[in-house]
N, C-alpha and C. Protein backbone atom coordinates (compact mmCIF):
# COMPACT_ATOMS: atom_id res chain seq x y z
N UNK A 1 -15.24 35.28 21.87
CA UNK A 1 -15.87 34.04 21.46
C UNK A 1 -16.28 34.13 20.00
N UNK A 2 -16.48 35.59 19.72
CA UNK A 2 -17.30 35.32 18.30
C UNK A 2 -15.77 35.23 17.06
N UNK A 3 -14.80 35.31 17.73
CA UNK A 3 -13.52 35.18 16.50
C UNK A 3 -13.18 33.77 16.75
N UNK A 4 -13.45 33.10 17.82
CA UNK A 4 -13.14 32.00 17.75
C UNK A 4 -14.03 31.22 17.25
N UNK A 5 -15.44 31.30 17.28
CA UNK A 5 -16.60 30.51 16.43
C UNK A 5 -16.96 30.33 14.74
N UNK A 6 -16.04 31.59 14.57
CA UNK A 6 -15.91 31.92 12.98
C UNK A 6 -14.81 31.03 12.39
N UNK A 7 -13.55 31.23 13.54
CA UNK A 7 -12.47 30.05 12.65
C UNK A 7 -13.23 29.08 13.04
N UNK A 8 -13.50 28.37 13.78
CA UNK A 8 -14.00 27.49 13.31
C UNK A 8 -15.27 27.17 12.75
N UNK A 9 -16.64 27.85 12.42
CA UNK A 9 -17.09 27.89 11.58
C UNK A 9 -16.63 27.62 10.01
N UNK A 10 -14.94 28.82 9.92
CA UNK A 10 -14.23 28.28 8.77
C UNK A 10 -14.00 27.23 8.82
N UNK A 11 -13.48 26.67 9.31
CA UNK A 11 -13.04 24.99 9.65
C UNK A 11 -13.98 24.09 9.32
N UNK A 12 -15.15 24.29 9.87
CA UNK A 12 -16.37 23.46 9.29
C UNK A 12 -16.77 23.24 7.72
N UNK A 13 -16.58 24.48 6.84
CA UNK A 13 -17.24 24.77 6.31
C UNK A 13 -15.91 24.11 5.35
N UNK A 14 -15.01 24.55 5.93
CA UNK A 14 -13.64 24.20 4.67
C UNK A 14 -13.77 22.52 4.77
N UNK A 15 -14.08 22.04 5.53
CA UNK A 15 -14.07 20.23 5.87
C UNK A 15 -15.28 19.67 4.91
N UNK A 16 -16.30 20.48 4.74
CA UNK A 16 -17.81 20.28 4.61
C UNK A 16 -17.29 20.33 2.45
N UNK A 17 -16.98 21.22 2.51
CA UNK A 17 -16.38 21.61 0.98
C UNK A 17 -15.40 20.18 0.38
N UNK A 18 -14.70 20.22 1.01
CA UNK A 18 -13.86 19.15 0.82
C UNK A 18 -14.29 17.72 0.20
N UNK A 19 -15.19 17.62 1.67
CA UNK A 19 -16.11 16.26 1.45
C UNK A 19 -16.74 16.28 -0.50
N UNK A 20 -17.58 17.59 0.13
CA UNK A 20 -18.19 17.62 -1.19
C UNK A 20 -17.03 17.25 -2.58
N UNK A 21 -16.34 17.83 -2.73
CA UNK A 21 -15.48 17.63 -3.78
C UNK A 21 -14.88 16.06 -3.92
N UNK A 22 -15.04 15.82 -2.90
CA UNK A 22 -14.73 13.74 -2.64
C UNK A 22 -15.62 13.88 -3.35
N UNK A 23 -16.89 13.70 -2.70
CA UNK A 23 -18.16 12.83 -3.12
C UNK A 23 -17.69 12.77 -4.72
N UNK A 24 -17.99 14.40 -5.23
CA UNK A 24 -18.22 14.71 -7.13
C UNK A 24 -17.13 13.64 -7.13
N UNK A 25 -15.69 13.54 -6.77
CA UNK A 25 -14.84 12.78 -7.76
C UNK A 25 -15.07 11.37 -7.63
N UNK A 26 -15.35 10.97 -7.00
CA UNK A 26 -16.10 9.62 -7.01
C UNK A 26 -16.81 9.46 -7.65
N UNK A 27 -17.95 9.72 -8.35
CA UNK A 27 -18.86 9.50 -8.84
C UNK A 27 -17.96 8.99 -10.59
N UNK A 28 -16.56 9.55 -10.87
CA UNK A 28 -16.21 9.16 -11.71
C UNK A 28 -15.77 7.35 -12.18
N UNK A 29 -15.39 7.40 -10.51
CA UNK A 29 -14.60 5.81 -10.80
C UNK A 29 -15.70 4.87 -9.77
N UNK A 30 -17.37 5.30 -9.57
CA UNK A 30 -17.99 4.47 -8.91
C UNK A 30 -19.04 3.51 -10.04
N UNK A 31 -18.03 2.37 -10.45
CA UNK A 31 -18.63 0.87 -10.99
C UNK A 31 -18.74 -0.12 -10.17
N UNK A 32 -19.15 -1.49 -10.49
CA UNK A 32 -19.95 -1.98 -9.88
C UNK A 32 -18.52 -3.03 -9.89
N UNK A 33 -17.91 -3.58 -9.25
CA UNK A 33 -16.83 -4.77 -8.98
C UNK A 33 -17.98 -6.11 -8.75
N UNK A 34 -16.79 -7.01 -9.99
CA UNK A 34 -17.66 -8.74 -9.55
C UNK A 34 -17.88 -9.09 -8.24
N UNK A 35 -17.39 -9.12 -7.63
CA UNK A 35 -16.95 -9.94 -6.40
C UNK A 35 -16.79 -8.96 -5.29
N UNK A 36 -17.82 -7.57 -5.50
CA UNK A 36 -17.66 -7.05 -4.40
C UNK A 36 -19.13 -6.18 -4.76
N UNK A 37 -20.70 -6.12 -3.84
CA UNK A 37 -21.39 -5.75 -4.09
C UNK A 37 -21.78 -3.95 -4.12
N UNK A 38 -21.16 -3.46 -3.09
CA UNK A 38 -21.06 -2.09 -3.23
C UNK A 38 -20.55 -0.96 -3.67
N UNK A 39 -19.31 -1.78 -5.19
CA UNK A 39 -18.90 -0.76 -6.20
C UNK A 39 -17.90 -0.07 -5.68
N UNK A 40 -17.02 0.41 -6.27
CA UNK A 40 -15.79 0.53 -6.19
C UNK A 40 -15.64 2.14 -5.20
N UNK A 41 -16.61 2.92 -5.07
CA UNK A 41 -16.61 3.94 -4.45
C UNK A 41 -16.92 4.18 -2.98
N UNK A 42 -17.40 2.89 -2.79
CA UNK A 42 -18.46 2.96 -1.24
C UNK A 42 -16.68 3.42 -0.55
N UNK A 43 -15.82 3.15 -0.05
CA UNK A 43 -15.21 3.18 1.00
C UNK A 43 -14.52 4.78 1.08
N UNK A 44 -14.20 5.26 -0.63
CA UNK A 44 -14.49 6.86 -0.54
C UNK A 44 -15.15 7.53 -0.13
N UNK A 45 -16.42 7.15 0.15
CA UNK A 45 -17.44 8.22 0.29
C UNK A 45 -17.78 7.16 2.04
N UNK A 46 -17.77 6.59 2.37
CA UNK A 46 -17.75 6.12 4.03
C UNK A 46 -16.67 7.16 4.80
N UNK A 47 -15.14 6.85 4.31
CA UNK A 47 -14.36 7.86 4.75
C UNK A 47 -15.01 9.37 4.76
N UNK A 48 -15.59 10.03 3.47
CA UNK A 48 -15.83 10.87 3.38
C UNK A 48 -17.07 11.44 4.38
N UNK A 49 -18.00 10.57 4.73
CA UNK A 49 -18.85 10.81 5.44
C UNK A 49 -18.27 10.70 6.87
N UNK A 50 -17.61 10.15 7.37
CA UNK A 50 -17.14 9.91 8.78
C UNK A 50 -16.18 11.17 8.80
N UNK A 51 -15.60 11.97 7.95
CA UNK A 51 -14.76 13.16 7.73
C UNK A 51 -15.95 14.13 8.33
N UNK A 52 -17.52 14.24 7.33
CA UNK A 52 -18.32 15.09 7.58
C UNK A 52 -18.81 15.09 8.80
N UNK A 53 -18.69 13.62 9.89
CA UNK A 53 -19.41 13.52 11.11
C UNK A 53 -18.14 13.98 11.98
N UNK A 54 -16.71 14.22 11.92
CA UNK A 54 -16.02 14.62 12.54
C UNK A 54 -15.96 15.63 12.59
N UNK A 55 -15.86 16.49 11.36
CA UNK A 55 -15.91 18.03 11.22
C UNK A 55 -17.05 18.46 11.90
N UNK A 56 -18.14 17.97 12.11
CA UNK A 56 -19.36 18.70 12.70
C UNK A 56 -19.44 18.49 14.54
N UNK A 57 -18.70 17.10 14.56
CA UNK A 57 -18.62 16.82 15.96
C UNK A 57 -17.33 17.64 16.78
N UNK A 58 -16.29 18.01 16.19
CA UNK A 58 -15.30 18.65 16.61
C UNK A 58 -15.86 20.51 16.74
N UNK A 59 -16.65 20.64 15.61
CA UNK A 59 -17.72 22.17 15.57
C UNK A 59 -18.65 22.07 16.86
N UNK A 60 -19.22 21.14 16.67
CA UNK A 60 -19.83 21.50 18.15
C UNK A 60 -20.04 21.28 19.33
N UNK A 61 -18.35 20.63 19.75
CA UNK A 61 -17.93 20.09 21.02
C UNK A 61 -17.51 21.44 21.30
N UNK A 62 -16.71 22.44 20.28
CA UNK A 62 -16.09 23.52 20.39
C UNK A 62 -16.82 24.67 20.92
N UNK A 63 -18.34 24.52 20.19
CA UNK A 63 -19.22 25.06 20.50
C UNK A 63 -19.88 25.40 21.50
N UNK A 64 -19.81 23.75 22.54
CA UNK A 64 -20.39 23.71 23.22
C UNK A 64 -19.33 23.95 24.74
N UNK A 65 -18.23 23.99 24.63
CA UNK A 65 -17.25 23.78 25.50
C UNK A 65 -17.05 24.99 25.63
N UNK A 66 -17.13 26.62 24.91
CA UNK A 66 -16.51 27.81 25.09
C UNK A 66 -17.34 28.79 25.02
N UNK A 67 -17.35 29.42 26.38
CA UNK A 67 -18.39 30.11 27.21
C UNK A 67 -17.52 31.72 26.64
N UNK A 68 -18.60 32.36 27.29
CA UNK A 68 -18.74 33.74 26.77
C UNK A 68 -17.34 34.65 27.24
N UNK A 69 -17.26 33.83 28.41
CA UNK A 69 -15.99 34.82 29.62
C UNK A 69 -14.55 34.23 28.79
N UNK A 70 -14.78 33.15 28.17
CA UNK A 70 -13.24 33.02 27.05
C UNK A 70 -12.72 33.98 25.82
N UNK A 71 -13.74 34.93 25.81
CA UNK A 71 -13.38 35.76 24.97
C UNK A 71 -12.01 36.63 25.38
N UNK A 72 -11.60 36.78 24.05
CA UNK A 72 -10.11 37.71 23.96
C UNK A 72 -10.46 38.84 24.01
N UNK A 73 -11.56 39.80 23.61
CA UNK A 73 -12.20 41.15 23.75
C UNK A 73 -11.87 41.92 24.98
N UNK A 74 -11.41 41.57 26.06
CA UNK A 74 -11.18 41.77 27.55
C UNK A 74 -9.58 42.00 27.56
N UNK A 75 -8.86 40.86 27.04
CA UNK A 75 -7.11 41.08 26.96
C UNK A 75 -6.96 42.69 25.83
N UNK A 76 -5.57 43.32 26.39
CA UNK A 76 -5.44 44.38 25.52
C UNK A 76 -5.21 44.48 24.33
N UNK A 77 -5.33 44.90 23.58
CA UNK A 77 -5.21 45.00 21.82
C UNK A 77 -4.04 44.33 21.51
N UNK A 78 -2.94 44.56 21.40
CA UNK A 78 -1.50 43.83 21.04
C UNK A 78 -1.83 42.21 21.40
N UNK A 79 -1.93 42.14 22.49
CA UNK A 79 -2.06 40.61 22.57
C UNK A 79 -3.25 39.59 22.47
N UNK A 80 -4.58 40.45 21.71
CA UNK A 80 -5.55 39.74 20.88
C UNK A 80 -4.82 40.09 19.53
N UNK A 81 -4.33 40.84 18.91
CA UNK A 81 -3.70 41.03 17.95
C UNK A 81 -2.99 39.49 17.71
N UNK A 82 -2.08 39.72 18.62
CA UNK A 82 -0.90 38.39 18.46
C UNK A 82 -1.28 37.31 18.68
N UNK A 83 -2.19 36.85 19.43
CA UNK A 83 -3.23 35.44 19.62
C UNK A 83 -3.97 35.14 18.23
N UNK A 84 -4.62 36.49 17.72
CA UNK A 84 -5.27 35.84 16.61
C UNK A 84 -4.40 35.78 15.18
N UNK A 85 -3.38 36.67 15.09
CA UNK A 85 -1.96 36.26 14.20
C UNK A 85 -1.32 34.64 14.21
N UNK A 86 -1.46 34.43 15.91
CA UNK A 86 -0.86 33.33 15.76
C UNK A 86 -1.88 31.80 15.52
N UNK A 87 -3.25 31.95 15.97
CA UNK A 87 -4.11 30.97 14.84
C UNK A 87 -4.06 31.42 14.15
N UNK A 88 -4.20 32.46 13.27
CA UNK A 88 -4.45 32.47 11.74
C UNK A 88 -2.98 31.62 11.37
N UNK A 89 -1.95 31.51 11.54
CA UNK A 89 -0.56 30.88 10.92
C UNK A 89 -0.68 29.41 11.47
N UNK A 90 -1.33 29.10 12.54
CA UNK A 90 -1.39 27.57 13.39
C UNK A 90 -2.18 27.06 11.89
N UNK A 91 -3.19 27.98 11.94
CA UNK A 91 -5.02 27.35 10.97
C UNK A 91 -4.37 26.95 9.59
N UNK A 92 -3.25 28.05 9.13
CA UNK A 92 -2.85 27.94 7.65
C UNK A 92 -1.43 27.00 7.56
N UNK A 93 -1.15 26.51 8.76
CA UNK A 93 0.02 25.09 8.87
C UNK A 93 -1.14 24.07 8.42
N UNK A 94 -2.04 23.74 9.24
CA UNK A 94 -2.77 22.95 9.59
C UNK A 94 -3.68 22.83 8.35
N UNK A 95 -3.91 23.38 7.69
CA UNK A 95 -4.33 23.24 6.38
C UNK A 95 -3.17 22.99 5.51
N UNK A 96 -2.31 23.33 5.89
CA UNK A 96 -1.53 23.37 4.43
C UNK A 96 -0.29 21.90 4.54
N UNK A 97 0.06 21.18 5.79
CA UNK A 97 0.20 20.14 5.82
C UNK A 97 -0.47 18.60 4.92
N UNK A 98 -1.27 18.42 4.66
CA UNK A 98 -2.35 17.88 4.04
C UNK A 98 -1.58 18.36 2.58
N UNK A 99 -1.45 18.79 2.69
CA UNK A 99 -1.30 19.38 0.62
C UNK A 99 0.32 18.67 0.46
N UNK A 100 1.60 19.46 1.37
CA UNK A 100 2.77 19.01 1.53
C UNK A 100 2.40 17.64 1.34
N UNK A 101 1.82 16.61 2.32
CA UNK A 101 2.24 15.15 2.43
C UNK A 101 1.48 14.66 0.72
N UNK A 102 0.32 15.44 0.34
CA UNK A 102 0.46 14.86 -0.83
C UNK A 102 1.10 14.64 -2.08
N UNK A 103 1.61 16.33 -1.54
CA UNK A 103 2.91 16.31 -2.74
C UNK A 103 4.08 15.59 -2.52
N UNK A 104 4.52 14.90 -1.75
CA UNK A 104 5.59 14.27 -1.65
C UNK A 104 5.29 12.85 -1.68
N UNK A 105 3.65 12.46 -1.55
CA UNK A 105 3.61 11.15 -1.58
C UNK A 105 4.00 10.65 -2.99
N UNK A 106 3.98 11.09 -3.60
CA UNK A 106 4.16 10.33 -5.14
C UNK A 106 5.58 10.07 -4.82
N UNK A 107 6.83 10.89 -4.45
CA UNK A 107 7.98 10.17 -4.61
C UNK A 107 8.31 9.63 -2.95
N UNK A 108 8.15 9.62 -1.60
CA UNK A 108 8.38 8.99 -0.54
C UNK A 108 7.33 7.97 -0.14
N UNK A 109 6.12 8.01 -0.61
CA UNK A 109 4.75 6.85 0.02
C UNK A 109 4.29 6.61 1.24
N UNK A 110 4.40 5.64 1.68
CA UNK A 110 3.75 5.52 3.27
C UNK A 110 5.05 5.59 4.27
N UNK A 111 5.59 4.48 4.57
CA UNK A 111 6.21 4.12 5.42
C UNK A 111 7.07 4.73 6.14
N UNK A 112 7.49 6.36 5.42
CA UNK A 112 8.48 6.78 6.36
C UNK A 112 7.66 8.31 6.60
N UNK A 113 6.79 8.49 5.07
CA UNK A 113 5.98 9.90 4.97
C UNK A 113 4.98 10.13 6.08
N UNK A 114 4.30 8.93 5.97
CA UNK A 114 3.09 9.08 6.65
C UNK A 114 3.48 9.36 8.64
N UNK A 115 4.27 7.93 9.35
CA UNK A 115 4.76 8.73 10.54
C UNK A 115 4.86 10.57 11.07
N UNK A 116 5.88 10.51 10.07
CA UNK A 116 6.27 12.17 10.42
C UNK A 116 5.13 12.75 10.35
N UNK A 117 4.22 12.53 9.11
CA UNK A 117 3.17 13.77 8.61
C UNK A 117 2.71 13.61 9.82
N UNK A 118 2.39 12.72 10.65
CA UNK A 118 1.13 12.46 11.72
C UNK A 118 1.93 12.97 13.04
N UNK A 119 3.22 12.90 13.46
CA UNK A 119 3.48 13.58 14.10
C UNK A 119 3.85 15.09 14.23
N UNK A 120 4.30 15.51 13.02
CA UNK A 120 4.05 17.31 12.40
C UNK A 120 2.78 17.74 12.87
N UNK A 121 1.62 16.64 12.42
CA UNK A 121 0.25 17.88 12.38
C UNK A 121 -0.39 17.61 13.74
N UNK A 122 -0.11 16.25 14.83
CA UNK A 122 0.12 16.50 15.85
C UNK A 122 0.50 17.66 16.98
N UNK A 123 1.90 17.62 16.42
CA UNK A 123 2.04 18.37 17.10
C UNK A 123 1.78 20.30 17.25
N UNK A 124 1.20 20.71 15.69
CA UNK A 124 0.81 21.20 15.07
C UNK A 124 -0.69 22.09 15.50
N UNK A 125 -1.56 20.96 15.88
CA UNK A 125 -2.90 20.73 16.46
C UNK A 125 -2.66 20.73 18.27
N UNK A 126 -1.54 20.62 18.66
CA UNK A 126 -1.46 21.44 20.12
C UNK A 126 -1.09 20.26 21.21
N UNK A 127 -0.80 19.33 20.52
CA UNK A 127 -0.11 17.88 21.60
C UNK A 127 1.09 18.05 21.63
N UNK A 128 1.56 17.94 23.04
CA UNK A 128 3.21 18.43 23.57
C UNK A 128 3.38 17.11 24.67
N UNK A 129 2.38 16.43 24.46
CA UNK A 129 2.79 15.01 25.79
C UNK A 129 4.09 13.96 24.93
N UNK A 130 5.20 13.89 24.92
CA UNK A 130 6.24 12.99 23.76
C UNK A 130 5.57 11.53 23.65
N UNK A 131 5.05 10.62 24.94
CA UNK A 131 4.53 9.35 24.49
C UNK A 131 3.52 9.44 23.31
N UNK A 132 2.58 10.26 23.56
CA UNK A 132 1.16 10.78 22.37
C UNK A 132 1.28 10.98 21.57
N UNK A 133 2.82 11.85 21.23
CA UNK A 133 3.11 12.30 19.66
C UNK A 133 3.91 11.99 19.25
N UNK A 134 4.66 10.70 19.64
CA UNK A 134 5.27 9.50 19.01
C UNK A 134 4.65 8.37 18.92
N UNK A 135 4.25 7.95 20.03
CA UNK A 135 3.64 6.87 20.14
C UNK A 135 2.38 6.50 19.32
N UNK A 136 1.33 7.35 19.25
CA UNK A 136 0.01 7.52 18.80
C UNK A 136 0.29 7.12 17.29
N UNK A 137 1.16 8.38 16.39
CA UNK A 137 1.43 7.86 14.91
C UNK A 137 2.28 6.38 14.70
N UNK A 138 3.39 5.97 15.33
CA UNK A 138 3.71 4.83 15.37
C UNK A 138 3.10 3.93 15.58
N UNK A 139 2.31 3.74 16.46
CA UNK A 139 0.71 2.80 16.52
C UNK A 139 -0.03 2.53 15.26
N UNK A 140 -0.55 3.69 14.64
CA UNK A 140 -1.62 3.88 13.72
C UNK A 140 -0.45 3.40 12.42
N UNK A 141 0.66 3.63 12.12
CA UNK A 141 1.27 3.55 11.26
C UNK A 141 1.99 1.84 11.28
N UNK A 142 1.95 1.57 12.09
CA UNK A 142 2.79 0.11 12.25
C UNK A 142 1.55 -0.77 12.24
N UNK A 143 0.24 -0.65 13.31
CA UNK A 143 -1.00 -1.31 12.79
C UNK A 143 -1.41 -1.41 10.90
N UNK A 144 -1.15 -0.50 10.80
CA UNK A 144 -1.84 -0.56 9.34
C UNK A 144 -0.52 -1.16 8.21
N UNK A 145 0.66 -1.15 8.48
CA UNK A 145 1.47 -1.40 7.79
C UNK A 145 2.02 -3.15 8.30
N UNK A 146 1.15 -4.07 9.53
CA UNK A 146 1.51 -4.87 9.78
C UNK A 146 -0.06 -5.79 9.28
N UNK A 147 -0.79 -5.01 9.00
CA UNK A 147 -2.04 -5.12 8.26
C UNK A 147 -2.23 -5.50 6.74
N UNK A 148 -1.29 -4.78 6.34
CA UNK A 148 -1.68 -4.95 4.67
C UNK A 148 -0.33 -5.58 4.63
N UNK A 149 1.05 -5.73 5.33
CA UNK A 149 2.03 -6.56 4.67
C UNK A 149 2.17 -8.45 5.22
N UNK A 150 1.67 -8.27 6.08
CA UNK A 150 1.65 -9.52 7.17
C UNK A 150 0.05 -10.54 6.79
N UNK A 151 -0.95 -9.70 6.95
CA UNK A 151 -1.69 -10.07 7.35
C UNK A 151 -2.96 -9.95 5.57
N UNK A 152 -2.92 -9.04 5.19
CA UNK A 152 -3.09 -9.15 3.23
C UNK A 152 -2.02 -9.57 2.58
N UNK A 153 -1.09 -9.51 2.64
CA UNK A 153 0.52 -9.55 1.89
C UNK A 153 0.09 -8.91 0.79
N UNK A 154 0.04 -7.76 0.94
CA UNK A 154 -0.08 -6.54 0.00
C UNK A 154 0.93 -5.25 0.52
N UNK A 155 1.78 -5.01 0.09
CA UNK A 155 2.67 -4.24 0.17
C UNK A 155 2.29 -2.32 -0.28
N UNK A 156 2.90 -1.71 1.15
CA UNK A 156 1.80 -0.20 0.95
C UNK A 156 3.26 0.23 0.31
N UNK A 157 2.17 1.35 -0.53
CA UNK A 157 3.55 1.91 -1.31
C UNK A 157 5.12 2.40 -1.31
N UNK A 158 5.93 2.47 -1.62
CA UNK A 158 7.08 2.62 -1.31
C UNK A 158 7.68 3.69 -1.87
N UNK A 159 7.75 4.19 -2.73
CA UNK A 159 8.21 5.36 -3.57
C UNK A 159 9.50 5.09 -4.20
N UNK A 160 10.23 6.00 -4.90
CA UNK A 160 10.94 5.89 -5.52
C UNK A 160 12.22 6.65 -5.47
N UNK A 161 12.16 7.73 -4.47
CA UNK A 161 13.33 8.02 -3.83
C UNK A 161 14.30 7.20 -2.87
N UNK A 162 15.72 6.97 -3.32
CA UNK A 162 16.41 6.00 -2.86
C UNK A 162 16.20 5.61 -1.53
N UNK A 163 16.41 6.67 -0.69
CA UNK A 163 16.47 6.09 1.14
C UNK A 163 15.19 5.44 1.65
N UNK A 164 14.23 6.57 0.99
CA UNK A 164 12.99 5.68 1.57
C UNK A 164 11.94 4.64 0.87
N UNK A 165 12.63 4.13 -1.02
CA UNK A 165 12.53 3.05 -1.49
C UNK A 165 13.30 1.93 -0.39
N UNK A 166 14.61 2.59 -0.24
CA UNK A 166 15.74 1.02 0.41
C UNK A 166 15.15 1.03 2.13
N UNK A 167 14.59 2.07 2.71
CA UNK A 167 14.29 1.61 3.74
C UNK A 167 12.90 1.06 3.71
N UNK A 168 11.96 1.46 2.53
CA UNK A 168 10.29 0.37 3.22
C UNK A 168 10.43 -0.93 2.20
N UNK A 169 11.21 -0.99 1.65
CA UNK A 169 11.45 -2.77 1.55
C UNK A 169 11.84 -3.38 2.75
N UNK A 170 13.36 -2.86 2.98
CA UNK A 170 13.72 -3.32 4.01
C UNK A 170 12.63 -3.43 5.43
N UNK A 171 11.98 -2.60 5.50
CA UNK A 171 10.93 -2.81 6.53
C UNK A 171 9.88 -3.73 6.14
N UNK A 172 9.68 -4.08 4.33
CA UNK A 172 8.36 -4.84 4.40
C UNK A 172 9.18 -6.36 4.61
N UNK A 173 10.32 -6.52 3.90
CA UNK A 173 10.89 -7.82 4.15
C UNK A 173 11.02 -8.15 6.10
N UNK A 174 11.04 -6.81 6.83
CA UNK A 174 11.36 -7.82 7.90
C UNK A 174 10.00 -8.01 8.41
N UNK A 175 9.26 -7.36 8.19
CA UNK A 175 7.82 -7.91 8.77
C UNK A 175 7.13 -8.63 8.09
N UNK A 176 7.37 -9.34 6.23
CA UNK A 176 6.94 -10.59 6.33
C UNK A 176 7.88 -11.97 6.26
N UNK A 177 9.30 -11.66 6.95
CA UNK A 177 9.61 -12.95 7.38
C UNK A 177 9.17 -12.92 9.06
């Protein structure tokens, strides 16, 4: 129990950091908009805070859900060895996904990036049901993209690599005719 309370302790603490580093960069581009009273930062730092109430609620559901007799200390050496080899490589996907989708957002954008990323770290994070880890990101990704093109007629970014420039036009044109 106590190797499993530490990763995630890390986990907390790496989420908790994060935030923080939101907050500071906000503070750069938080002015006051005409026509909107709470300044251009409030919805950074809302996200950011609902990040900090997840990270702490996922810490201590974890917390509270894993009893003493779940410890690996009992299994033989090789295969606490290889259990905790294999979170440490799950923990460092799972972090390091997040970085990938940003680096590629500048040239692919939403519409074809974002799906996959959400089903990668899905499945990544330990979901093996196929409706959940298709379905779930296609939901969240088609809501929000039938949201800002249909319903704002604001078009989410597209990028500038050919296939998936020519395919999220083609997808924004058919969802706003």
């Amino acid at each position: 129990m106590r190797g499993v309370l530490n990763s995630k302790t890390f986990e907390l603490v790496f989420w908790l950091i994060l935030a923080t580093l939101g907050f500071y960069f906000s503070l750069d581009f938080d002015r006051e908009i005409e026509f909107y009273r709470f300044g251009a930062a409030t919805w950074p730092r809302v996200i950011l805070a609902l990040m900090v109430v997840a990270a702490f609620g996922q810490w201590w559901t974890h917390r509270r859900h894993t009893s003493p007799r779940t410890t690996t200390e009992a299994s033989p050496d090789s295969a606490a060895t290889a259990q905790r080899s294999s979170r440490g490589l799950r923990l460092a996907v799972i972090f390091s996904l997040p970085l990938i989708y940003a680096a590629l957002w500048e040239k692919t954008r939403f519409y074809l990036t974002t799906p996959v990323f959400l089903i990668v770290y899905l499945y990544c994070t330990g979901e093996r049901r196929l409706p959940w880890l298709f379905g779930v990101p296609l939901i969240i990704s088609g809501v929000l993209t039938v949201i800002f093109t249909r319903l704002l007629y604001v078009g989410l970014p597209v990028g500038y690599w050919h296939p998936f420039y020519d395919f999220s036009n083609w997808l924004v044109d058919l969802i706003r005719s």
